[in-house]
N, C-alpha and C. Protein backbone atom coordinates (compact mmCIF):
# COMPACT_ATOMS: atom_id res chain seq x y z
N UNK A 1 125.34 67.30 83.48
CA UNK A 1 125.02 67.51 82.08
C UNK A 1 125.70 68.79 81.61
N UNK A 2 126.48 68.77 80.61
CA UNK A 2 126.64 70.01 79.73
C UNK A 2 126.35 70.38 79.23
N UNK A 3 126.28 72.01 78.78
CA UNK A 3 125.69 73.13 78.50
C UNK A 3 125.38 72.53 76.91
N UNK A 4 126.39 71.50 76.43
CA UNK A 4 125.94 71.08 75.10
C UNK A 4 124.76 70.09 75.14
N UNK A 5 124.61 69.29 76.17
CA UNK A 5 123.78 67.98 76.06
C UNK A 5 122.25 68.94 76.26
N UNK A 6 122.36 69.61 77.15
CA UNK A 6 120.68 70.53 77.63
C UNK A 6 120.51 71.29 76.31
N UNK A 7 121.43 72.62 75.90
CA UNK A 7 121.22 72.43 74.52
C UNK A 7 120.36 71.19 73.26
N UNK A 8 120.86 70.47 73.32
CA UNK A 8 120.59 69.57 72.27
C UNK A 8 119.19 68.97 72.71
N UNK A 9 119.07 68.15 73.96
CA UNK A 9 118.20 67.80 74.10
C UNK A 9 117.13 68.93 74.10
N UNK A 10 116.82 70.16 74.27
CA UNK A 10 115.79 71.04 73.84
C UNK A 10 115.18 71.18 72.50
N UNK A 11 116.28 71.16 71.94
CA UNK A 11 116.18 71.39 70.24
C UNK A 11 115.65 69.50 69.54
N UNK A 12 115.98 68.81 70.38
CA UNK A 12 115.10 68.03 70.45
C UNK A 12 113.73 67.29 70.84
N UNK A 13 113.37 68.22 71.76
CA UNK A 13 112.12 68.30 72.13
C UNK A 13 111.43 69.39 71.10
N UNK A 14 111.94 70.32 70.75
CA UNK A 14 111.17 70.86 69.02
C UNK A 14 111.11 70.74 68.22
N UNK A 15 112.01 69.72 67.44
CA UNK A 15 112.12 68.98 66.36
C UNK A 15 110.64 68.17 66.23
N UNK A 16 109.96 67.65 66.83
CA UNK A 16 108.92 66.93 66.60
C UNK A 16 108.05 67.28 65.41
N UNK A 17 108.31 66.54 64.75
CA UNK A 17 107.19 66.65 63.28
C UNK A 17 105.78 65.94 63.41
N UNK A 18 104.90 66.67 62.62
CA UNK A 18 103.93 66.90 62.57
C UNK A 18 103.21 66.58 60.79
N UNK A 19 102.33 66.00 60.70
CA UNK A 19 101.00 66.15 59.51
C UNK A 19 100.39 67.10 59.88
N UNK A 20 100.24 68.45 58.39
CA UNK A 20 99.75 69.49 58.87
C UNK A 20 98.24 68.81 58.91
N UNK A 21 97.52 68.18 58.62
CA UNK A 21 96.05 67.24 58.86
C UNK A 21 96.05 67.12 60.14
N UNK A 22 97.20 66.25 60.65
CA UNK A 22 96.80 65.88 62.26
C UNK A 22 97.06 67.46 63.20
N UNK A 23 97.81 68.20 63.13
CA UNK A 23 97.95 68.93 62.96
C UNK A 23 96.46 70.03 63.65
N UNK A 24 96.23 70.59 61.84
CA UNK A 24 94.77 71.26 62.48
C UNK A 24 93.74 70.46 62.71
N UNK A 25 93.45 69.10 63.08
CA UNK A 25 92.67 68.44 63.89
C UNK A 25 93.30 68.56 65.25
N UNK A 26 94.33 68.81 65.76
CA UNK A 26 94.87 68.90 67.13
C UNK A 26 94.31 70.12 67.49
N UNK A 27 94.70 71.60 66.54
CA UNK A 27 94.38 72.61 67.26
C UNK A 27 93.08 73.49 66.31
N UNK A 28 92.50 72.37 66.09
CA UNK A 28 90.69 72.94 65.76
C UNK A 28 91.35 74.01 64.38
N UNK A 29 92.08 74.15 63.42
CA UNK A 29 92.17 74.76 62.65
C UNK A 29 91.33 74.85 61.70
N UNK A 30 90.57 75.94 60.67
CA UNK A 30 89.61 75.51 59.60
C UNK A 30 90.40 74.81 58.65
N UNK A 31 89.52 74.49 57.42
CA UNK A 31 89.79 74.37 56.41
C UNK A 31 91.23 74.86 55.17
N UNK A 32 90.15 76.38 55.48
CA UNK A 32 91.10 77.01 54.63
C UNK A 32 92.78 77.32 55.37
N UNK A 33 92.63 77.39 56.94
CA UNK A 33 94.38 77.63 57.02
C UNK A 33 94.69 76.55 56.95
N UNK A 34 94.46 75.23 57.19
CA UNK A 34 95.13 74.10 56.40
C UNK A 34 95.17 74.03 55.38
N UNK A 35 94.98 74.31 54.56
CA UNK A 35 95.39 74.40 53.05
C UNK A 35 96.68 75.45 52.92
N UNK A 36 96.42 76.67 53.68
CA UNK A 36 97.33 77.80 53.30
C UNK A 36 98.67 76.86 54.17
N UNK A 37 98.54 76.66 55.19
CA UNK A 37 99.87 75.54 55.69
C UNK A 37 100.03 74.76 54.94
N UNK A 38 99.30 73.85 54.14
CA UNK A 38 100.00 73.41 53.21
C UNK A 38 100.88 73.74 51.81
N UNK A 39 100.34 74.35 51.73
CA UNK A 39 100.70 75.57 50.69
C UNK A 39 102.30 76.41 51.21
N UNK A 40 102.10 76.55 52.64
CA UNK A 40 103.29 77.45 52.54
C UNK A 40 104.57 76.13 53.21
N UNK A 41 104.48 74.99 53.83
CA UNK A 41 104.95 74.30 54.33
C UNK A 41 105.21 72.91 53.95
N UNK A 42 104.47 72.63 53.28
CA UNK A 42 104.33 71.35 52.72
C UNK A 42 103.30 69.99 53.42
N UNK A 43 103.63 69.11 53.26
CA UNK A 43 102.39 67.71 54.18
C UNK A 43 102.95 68.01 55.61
N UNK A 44 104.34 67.60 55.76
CA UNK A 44 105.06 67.90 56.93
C UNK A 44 105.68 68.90 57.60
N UNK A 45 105.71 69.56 58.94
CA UNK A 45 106.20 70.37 59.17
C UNK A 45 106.80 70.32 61.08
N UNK A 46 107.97 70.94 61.26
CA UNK A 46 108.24 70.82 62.57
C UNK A 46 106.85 71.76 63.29
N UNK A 47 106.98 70.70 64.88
CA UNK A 47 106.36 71.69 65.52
C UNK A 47 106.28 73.25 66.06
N UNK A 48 107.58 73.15 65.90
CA UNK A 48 107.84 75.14 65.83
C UNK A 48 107.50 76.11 65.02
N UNK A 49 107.46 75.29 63.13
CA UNK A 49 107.04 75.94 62.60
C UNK A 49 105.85 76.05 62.29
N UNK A 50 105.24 74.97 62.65
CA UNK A 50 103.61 74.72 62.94
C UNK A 50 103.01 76.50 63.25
N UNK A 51 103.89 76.00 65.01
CA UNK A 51 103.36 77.36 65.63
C UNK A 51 103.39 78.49 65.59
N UNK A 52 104.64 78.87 64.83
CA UNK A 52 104.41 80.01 64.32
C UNK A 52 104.37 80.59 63.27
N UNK A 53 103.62 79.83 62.31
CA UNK A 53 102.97 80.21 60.96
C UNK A 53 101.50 80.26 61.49
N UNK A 54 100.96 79.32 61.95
CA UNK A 54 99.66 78.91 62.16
C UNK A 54 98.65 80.13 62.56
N UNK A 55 97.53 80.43 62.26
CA UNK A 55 96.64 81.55 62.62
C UNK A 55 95.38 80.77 63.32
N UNK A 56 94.58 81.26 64.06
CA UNK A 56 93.04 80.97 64.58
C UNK A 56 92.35 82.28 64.54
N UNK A 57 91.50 82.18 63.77
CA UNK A 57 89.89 83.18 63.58
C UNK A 57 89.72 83.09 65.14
N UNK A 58 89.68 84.43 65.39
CA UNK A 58 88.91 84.38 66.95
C UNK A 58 87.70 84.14 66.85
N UNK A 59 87.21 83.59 68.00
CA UNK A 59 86.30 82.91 68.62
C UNK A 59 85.24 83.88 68.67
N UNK A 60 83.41 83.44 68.28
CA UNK A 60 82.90 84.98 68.43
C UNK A 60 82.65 85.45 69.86
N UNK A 61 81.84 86.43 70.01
CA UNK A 61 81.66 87.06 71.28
C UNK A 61 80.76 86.39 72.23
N UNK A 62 80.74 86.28 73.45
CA UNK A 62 79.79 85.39 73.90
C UNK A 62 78.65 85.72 73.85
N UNK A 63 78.45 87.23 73.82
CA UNK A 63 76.78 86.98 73.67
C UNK A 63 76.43 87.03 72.05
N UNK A 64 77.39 86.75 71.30
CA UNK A 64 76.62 86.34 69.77
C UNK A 64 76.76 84.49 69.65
N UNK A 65 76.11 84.35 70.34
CA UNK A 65 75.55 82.65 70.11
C UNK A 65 74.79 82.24 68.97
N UNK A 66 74.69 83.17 67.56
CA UNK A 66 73.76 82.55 66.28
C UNK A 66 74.57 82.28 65.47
């Protein structure tokens, strides 16, 4: 394989598009950053840029369970 074909085929394994809906149902996103992804990205978006636009509210502390 050449340095062009491994190339390409990578950039094809990131190309994968995405519904920002299915989307933050995949990675537990709220509400509101799905909207702001939609807002800044549109319905559709590659998976790269998914990931690095995308934010998560940390998780609370374990001993605050209320």
């Amino acid at each position: 394989m050449t340095a062009t074909k491994a190339q390409q085929t990578r950039s094809f394994r990131l190309a994968r598009v995405w519904t920002i809906s299915d989307f933050a149902k995949r990675f537990r996103l709220d509400r509101l950053e799905e909207k702001r992804l939609l807002k800044l990205l549109g319905p559709t978006a590659t998976e790269r840029q998914l990931l690095l636009n995308a934010g998560r509210r940390p998780l609370n502390p374990a001993g605050d369970l209320s």
